[in-house]
PDB file of N, CA and C in Angstrom:
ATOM      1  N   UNK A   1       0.849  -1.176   0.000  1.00  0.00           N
ATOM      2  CA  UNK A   1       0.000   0.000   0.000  1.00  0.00           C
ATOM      3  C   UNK A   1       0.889   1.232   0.000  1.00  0.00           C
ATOM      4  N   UNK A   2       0.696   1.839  -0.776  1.00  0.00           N
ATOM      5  CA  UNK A   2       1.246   3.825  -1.048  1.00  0.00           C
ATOM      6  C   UNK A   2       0.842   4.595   0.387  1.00  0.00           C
ATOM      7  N   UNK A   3       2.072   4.413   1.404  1.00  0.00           N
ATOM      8  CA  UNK A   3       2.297   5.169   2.375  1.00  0.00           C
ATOM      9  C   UNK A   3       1.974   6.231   2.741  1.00  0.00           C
ATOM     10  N   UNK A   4       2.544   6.939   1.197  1.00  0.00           N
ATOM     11  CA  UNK A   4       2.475   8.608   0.727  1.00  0.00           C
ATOM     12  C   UNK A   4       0.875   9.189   0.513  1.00  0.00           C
ATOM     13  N   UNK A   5       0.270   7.970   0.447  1.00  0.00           N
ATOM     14  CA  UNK A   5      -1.651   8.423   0.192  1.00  0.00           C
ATOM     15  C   UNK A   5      -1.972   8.270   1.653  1.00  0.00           C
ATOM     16  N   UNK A   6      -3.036   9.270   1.677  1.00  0.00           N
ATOM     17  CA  UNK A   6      -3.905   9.316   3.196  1.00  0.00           C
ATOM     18  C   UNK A   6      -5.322   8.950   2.775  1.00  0.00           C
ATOM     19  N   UNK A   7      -5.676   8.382   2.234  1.00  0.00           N
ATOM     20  CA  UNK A   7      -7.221   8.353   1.980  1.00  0.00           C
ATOM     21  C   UNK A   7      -7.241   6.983   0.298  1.00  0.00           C
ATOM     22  N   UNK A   8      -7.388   6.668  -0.154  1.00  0.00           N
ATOM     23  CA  UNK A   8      -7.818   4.808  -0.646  1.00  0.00           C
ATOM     24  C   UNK A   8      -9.016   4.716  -0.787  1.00  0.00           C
ATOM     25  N   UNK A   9      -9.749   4.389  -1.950  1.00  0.00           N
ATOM     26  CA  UNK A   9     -11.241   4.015  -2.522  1.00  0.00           C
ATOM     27  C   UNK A   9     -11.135   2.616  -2.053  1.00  0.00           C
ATOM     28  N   UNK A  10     -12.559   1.939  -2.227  1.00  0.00           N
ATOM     29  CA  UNK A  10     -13.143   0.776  -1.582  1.00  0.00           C
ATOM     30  C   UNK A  10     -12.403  -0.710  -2.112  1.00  0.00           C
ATOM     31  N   UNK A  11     -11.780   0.200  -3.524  1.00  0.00           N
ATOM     32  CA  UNK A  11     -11.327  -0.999  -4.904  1.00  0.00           C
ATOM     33  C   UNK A  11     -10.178  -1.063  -4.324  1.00  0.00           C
ATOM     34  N   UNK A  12      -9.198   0.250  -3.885  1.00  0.00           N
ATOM     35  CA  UNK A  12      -8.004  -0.259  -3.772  1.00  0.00           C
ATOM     36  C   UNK A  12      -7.440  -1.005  -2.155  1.00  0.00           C
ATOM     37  N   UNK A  13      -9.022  -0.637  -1.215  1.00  0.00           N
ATOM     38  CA  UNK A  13      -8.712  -1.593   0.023  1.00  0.00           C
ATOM     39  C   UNK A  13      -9.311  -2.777  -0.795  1.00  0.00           C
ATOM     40  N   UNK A  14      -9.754  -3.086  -1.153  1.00  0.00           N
ATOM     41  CA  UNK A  14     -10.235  -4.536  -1.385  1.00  0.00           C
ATOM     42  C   UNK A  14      -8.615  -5.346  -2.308  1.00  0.00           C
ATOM     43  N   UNK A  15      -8.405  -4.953  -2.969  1.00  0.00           N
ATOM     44  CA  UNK A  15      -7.349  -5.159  -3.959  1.00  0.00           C
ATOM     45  C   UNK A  15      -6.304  -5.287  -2.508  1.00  0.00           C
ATOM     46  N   UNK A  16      -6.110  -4.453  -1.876  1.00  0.00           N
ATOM     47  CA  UNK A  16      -4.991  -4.548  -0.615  1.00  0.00           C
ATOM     48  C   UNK A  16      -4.525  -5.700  -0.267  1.00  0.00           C
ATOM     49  N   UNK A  17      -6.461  -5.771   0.262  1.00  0.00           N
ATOM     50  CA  UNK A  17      -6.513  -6.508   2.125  1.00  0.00           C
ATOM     51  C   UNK A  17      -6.869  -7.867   1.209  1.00  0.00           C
ATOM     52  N   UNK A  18      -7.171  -7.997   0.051  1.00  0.00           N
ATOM     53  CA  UNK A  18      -8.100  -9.201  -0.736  1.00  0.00           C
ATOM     54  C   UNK A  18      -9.358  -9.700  -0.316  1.00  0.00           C
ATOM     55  N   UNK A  19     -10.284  -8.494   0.569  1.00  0.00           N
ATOM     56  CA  UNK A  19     -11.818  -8.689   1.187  1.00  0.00           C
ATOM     57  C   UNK A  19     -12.431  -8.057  -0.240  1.00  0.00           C
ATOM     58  N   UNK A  20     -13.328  -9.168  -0.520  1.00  0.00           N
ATOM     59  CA  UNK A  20     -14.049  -8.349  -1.616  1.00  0.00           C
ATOM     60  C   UNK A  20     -14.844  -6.849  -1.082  1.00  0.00           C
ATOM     61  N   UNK A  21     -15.475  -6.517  -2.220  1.00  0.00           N
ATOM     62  CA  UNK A  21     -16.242  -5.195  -1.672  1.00  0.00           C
ATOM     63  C   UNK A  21     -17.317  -5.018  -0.994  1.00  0.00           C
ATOM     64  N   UNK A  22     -17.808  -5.929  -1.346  1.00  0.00           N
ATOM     65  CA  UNK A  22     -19.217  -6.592  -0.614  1.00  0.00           C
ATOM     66  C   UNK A  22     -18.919  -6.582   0.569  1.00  0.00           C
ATOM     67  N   UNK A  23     -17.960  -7.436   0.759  1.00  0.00           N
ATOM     68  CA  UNK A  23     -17.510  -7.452   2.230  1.00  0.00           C
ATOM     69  C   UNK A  23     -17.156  -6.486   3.083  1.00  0.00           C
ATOM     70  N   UNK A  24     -17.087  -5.643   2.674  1.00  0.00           N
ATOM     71  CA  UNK A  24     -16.244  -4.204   3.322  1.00  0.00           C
ATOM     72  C   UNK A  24     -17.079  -3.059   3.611  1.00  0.00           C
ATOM     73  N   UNK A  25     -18.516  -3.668   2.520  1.00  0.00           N
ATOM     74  CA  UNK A  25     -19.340  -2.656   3.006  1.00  0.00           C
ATOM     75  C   UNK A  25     -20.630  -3.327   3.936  1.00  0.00           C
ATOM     76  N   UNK A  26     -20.506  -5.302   3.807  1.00  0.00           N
ATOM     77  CA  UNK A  26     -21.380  -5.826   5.266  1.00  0.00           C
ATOM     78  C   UNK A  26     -20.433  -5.531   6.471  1.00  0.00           C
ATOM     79  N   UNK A  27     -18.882  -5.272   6.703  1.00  0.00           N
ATOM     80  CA  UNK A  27     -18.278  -5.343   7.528  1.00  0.00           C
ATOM     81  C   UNK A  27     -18.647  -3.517   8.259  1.00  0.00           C
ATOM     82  N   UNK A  28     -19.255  -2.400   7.325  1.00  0.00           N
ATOM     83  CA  UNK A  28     -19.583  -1.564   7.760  1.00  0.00           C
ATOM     84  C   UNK A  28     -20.522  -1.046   8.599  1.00  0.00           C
ATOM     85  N   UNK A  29     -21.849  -2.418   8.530  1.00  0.00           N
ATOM     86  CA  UNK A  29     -22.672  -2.078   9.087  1.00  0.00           C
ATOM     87  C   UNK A  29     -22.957  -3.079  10.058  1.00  0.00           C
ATOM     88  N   UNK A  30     -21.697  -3.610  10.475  1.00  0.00           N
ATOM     89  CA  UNK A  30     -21.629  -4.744  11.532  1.00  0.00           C
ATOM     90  C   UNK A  30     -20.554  -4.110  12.422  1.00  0.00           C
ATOM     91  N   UNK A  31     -19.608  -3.671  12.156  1.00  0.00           N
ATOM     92  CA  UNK A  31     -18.294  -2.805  13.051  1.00  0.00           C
ATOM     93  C   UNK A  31     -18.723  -1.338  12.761  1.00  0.00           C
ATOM     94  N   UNK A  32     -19.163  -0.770  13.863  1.00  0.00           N
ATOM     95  CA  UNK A  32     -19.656   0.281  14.102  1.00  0.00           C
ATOM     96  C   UNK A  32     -18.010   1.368  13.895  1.00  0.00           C
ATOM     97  N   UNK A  33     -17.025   0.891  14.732  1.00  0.00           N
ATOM     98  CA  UNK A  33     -15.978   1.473  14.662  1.00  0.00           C
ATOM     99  C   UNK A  33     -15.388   1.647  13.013  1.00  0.00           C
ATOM    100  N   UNK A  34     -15.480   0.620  11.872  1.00  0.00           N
ATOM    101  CA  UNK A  34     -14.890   0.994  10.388  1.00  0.00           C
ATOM    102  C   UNK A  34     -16.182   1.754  10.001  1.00  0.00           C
ATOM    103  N   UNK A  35     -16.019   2.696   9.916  1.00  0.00           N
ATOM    104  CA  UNK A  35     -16.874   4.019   8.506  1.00  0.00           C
ATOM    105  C   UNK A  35     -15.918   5.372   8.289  1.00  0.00           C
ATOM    106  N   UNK A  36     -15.819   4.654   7.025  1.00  0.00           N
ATOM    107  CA  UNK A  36     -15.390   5.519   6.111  1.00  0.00           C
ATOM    108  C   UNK A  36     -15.720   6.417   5.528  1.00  0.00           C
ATOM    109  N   UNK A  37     -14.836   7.891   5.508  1.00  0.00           N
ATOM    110  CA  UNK A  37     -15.485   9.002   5.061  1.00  0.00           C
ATOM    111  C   UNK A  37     -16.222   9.007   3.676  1.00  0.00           C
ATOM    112  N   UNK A  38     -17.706   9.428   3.652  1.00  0.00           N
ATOM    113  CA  UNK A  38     -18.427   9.100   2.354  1.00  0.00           C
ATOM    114  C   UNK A  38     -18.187  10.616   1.273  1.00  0.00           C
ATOM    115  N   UNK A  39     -17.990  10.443   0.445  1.00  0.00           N
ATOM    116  CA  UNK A  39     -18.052  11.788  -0.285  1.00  0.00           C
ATOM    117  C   UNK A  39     -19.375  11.762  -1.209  1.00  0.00           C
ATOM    118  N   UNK A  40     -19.560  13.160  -1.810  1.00  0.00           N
ATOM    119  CA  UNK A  40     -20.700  13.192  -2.779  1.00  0.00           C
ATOM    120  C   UNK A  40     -20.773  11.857  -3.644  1.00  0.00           C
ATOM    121  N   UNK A  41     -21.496  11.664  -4.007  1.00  0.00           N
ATOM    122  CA  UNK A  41     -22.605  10.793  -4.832  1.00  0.00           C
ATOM    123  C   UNK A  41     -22.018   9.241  -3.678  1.00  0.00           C
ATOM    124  N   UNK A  42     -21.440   9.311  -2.387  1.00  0.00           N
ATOM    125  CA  UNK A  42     -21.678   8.221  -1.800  1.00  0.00           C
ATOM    126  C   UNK A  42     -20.581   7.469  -2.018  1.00  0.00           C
ATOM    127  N   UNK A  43     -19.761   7.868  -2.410  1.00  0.00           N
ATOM    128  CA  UNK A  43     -18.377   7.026  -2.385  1.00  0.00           C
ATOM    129  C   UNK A  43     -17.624   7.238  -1.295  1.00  0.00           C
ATOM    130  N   UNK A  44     -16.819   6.230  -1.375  1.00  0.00           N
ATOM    131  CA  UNK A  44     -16.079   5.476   0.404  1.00  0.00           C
ATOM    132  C   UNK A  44     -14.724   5.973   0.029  1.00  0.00           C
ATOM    133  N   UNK A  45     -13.978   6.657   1.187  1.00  0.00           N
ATOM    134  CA  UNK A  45     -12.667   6.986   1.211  1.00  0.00           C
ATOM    135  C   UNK A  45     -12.063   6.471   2.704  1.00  0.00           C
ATOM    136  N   UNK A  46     -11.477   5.831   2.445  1.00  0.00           N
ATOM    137  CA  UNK A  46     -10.663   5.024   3.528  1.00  0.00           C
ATOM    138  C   UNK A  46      -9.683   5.993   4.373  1.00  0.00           C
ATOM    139  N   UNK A  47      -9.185   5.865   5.098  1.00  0.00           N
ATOM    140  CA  UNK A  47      -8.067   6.753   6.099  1.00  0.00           C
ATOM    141  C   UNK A  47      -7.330   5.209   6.276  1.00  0.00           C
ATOM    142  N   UNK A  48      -5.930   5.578   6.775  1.00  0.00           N
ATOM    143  CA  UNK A  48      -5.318   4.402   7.412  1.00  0.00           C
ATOM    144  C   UNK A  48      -5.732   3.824   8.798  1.00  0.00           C
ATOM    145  N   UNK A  49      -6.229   4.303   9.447  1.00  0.00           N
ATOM    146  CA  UNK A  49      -7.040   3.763  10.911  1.00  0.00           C
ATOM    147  C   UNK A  49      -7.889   2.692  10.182  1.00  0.00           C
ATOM    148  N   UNK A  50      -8.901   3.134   9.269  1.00  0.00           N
ATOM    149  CA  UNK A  50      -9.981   2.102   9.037  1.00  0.00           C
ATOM    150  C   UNK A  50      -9.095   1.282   7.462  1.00  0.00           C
ATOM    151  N   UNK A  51      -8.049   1.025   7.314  1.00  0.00           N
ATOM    152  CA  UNK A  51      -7.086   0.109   6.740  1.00  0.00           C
ATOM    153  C   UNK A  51      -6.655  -0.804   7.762  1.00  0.00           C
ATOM    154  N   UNK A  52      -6.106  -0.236   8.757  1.00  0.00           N
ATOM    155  CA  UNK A  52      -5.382  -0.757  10.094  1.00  0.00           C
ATOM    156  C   UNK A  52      -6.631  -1.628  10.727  1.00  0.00           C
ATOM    157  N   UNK A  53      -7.724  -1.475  11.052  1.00  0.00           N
ATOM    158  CA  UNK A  53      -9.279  -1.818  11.040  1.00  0.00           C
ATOM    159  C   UNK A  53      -9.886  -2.858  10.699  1.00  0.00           C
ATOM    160  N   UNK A  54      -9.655  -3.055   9.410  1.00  0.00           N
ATOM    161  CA  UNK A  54      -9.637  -4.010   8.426  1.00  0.00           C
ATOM    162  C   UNK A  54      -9.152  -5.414   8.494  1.00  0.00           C
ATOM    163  N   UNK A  55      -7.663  -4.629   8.655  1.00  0.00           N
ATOM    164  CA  UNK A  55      -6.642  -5.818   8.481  1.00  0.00           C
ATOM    165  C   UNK A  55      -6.767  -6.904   9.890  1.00  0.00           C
ATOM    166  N   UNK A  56      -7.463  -5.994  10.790  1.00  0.00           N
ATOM    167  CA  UNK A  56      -7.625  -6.369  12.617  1.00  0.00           C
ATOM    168  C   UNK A  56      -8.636  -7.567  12.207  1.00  0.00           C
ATOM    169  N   UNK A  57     -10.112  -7.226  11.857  1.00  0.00           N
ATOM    170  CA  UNK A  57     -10.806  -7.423  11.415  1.00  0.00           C
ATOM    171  C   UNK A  57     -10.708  -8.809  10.221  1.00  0.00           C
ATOM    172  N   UNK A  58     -10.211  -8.701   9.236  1.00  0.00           N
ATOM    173  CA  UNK A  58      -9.710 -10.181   8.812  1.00  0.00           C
ATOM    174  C   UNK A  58      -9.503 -11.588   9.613  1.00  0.00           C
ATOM    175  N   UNK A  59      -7.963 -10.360  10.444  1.00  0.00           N
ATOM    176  CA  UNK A  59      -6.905 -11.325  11.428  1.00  0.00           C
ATOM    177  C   UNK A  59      -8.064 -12.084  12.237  1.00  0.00           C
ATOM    178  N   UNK A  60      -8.974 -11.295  12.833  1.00  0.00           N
ATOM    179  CA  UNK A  60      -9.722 -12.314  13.767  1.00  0.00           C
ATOM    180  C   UNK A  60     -11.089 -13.178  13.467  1.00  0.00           C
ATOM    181  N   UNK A  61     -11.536 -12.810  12.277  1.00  0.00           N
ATOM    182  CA  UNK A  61     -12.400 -13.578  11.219  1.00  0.00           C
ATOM    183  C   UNK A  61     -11.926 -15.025  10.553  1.00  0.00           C
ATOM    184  N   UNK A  62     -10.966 -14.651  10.370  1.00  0.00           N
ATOM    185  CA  UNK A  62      -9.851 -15.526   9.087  1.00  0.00           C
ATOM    186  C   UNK A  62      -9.030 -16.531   9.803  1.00  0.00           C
ATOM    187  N   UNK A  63      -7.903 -15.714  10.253  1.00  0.00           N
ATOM    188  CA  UNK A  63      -7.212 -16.467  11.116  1.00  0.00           C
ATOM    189  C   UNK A  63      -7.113 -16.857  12.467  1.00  0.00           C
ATOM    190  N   UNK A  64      -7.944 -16.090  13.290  1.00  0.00           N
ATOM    191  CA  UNK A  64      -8.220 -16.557  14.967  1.00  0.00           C
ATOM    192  C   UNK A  64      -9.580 -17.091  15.138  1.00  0.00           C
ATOM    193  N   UNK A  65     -10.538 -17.209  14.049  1.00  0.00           N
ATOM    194  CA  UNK A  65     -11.315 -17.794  13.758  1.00  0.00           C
ATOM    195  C   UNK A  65     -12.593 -17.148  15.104  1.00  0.00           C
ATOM    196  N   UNK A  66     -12.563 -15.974  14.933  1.00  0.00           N
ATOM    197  CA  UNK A  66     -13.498 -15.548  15.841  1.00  0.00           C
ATOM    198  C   UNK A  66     -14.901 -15.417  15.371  1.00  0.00           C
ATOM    199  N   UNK A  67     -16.265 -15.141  15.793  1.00  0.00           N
ATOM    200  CA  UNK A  67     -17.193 -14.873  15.202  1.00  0.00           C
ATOM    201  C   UNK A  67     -17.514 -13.118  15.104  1.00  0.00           C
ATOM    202  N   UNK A  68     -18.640 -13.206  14.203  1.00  0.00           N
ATOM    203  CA  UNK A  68     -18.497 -11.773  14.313  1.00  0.00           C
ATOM    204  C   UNK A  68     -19.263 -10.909  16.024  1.00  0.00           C
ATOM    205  N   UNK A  69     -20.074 -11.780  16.432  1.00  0.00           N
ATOM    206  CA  UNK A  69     -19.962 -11.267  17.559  1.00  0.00           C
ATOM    207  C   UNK A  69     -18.670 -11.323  18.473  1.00  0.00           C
ATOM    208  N   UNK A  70     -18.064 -11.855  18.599  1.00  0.00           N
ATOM    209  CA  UNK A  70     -16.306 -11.869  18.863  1.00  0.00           C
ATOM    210  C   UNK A  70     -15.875 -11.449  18.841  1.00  0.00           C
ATOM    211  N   UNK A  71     -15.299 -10.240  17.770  1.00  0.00           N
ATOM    212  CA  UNK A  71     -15.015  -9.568  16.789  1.00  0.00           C
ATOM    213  C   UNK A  71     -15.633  -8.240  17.832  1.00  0.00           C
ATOM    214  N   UNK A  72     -16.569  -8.182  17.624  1.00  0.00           N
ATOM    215  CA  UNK A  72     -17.305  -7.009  18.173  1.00  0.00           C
ATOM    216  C   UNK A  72     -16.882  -6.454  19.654  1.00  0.00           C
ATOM    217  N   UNK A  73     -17.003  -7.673  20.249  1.00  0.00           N
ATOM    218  CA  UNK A  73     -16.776  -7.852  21.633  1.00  0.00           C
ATOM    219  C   UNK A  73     -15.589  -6.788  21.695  1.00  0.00           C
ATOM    220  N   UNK A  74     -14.026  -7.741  20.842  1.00  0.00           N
ATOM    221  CA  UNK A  74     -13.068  -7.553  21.023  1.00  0.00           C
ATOM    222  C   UNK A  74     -12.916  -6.338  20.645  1.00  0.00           C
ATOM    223  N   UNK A  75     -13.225  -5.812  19.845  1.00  0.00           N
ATOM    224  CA  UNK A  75     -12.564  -4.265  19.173  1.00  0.00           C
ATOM    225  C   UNK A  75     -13.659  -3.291  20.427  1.00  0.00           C
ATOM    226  N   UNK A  76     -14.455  -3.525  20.859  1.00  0.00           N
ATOM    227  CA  UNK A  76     -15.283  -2.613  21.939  1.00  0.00           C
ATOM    228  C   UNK A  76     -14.408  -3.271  22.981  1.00  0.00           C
ATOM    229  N   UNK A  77     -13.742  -3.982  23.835  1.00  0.00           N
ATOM    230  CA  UNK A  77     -12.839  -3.877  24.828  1.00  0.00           C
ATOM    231  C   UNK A  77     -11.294  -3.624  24.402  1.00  0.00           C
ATOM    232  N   UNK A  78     -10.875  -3.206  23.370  1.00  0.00           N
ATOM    233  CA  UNK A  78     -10.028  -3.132  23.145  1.00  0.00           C
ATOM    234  C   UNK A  78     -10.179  -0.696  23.161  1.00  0.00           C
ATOM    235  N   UNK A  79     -11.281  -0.665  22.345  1.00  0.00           N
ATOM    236  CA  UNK A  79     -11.607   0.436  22.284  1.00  0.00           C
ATOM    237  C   UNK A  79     -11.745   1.170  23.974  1.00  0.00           C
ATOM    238  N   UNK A  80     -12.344   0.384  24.439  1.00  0.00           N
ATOM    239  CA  UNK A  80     -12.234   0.739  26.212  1.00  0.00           C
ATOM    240  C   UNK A  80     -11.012   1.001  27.016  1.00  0.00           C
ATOM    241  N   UNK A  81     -10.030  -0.246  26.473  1.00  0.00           N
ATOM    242  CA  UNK A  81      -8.743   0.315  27.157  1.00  0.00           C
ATOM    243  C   UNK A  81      -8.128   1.345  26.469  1.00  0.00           C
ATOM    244  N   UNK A  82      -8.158   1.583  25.074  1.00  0.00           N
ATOM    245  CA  UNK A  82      -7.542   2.759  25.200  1.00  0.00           C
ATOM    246  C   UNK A  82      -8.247   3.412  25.112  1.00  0.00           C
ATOM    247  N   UNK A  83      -9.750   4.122  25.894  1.00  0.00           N
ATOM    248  CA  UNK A  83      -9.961   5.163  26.139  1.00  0.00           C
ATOM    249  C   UNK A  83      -9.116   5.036  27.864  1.00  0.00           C
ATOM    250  N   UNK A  84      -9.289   3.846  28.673  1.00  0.00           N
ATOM    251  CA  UNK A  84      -8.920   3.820  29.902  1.00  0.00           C
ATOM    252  C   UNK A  84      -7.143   4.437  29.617  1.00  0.00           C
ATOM    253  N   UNK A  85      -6.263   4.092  28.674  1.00  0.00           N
ATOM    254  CA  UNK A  85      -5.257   4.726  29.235  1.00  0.00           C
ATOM    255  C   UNK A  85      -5.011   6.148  28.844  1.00  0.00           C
ATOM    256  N   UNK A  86      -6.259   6.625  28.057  1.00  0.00           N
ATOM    257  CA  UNK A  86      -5.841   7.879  27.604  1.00  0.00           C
ATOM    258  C   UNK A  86      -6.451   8.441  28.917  1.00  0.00           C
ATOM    259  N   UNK A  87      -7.141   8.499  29.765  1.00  0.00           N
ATOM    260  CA  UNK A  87      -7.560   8.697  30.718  1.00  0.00           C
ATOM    261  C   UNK A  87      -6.592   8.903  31.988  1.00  0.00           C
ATOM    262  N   UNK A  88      -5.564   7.816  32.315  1.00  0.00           N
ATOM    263  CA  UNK A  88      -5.136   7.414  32.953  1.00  0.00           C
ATOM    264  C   UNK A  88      -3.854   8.398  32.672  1.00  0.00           C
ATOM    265  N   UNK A  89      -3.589   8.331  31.203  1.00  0.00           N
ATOM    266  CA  UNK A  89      -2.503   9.379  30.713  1.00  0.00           C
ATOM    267  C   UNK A  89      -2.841  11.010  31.510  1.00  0.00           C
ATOM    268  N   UNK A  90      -3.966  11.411  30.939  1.00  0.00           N
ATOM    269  CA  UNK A  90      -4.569  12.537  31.445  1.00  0.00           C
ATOM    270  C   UNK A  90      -3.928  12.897  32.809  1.00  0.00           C
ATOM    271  N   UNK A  91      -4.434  11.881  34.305  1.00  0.00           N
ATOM    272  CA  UNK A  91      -4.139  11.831  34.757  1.00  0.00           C
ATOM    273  C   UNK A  91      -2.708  12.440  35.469  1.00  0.00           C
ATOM    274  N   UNK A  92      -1.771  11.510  35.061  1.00  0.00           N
ATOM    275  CA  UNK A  92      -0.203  11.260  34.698  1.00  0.00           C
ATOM    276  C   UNK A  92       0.146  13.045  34.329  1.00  0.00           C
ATOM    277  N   UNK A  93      -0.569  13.360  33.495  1.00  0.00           N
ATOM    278  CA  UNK A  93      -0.127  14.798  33.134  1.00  0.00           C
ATOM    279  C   UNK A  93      -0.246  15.831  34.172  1.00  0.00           C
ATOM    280  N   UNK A  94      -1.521  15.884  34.789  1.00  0.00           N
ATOM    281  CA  UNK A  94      -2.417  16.460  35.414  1.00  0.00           C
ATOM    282  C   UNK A  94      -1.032  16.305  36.876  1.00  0.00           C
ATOM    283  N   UNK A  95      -0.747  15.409  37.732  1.00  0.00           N
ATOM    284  CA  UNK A  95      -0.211  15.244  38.431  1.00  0.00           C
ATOM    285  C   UNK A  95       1.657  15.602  37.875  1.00  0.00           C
ATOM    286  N   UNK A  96       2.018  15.419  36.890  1.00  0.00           N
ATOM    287  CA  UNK A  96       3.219  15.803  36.575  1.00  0.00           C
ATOM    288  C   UNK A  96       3.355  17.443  36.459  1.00  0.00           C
ATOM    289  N   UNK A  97       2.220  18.010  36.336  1.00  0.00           N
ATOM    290  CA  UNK A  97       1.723  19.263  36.788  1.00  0.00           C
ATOM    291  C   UNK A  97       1.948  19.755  38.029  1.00  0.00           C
ATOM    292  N   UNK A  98       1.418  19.386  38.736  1.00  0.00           N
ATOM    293  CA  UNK A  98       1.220  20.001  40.055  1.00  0.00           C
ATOM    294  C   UNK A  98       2.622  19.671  41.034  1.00  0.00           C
ATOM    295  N   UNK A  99       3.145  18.058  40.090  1.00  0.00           N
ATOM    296  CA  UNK A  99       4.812  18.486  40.695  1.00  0.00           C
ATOM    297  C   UNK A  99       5.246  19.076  40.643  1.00  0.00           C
ATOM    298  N   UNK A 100       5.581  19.414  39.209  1.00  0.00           N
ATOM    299  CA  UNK A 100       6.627  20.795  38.641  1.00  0.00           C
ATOM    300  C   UNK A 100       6.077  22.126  39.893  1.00  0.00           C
ATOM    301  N   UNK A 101       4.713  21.938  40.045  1.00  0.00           N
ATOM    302  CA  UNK A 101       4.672  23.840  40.944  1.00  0.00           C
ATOM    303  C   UNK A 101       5.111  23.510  42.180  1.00  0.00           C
ATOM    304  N   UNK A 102       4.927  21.809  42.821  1.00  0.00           N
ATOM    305  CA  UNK A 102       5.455  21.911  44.016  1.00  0.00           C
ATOM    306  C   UNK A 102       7.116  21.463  43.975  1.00  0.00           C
ATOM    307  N   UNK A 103       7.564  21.293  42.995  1.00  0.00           N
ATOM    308  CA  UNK A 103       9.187  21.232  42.849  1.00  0.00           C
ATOM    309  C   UNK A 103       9.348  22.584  42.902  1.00  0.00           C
ATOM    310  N   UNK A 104       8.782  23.477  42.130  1.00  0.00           N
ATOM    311  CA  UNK A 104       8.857  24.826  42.317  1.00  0.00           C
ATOM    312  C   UNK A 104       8.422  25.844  42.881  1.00  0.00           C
ATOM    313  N   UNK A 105       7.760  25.325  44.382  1.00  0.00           N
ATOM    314  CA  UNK A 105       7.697  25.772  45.302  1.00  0.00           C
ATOM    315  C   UNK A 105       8.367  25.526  46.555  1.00  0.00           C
ATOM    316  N   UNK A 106       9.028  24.121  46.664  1.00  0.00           N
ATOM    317  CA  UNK A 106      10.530  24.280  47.237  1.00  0.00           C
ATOM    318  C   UNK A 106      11.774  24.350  47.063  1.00  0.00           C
ATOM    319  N   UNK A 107      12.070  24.800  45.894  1.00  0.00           N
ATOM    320  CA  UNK A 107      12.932  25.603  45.197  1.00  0.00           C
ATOM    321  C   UNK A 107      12.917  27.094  45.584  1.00  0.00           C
ATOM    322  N   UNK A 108      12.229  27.925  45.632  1.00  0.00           N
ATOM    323  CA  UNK A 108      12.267  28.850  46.387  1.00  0.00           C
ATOM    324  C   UNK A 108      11.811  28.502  47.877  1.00  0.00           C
ATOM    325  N   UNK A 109      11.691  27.864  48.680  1.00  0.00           N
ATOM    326  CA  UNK A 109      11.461  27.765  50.233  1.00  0.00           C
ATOM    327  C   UNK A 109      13.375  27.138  50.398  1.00  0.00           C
ATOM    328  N   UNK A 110      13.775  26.457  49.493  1.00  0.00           N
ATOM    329  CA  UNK A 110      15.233  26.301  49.722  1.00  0.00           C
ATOM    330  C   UNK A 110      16.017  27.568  49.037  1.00  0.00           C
ATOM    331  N   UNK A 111      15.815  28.461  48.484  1.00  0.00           N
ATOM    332  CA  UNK A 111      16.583  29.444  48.701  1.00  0.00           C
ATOM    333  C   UNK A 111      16.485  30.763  49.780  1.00  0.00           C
ATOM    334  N   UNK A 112      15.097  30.547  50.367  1.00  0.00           N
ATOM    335  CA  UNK A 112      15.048  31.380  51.047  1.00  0.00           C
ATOM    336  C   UNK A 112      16.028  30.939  52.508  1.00  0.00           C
ATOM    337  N   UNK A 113      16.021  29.626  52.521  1.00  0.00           N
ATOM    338  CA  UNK A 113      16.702  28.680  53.922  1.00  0.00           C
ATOM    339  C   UNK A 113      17.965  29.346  53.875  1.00  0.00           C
ATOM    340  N   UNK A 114      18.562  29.106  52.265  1.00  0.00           N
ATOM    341  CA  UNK A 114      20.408  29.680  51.805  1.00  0.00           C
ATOM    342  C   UNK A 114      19.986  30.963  52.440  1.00  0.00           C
ATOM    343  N   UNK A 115      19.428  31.795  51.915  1.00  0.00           N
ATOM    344  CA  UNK A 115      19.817  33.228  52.171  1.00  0.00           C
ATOM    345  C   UNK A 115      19.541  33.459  53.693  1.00  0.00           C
ATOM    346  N   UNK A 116      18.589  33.058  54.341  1.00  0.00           N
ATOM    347  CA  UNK A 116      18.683  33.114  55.805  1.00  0.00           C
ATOM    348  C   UNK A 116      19.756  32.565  56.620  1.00  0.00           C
ATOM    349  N   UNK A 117      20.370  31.550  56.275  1.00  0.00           N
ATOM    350  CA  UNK A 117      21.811  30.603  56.773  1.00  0.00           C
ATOM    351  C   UNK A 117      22.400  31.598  56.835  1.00  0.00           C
ATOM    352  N   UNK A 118      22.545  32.193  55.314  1.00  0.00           N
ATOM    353  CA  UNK A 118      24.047  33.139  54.814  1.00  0.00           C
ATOM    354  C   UNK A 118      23.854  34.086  56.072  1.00  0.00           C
ATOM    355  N   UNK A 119      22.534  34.972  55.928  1.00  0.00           N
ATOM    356  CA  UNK A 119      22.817  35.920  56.836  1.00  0.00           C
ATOM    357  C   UNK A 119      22.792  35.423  58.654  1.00  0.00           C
ATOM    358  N   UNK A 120      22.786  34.856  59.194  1.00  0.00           N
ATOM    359  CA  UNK A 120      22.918  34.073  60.191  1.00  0.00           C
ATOM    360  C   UNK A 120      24.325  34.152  60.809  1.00  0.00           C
TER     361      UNK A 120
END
């Protein structure tokens, strides 16, 4: 697949991934997560997420031999954790925050200690 493209018609994921087209557009209205941006008169433009999607999607159809409720399951708990670690990231930030002001609030309570020593 052409790296250098951000966006792929229905022919050239099918041609890709080797899911016919048919398939790509029952796989649309069964995986809530693959939809592809539609343009005027209704044509499908792919992004690499819903390529990446796809190929998930095969892997556990094809070769892990999952069902499509399976399938479903999995990409909605998979979708959960990473909302859970973007969350968790949030977090992480939020608190790497409030270090920095309290690193930098005894940073000055230790220079005020120096300058009181000095004059001492």
């Amino acid at each position: 697949m052409n790296s250098d493209k951000e966006y792929w018609t229905i022919g050239e994921i099918s041609e890709e991934t080797q899911v016919p087209k048919h398939t790509l557009r029952y796989w649309e209205g069964e995986f809530k997560l693959l939809s592809p941006i539609r343009k005027s008169a209704g044509r499908r433009i792919y992004k690499k997420s819903d390529v990446d999607l796809i190929f998930t999607i095969k892997d556990l159809l094809h070769n892990k031999r999952y069902t499509t409720e399976g399938v479903k399951k999995y990409l909605l708990a998979k979708k959960r954790n990473t909302q859970r670690e973007l969350k968790l990231n949030d977090k992480d930030l939020i608190k790497s925050d409030v270090l920095r002001v309290i690193e930098s609030d005894l940073q000055e309570v230790l220079k005020l200690l120096k300058s009181n020593r000095s004059k001492n």
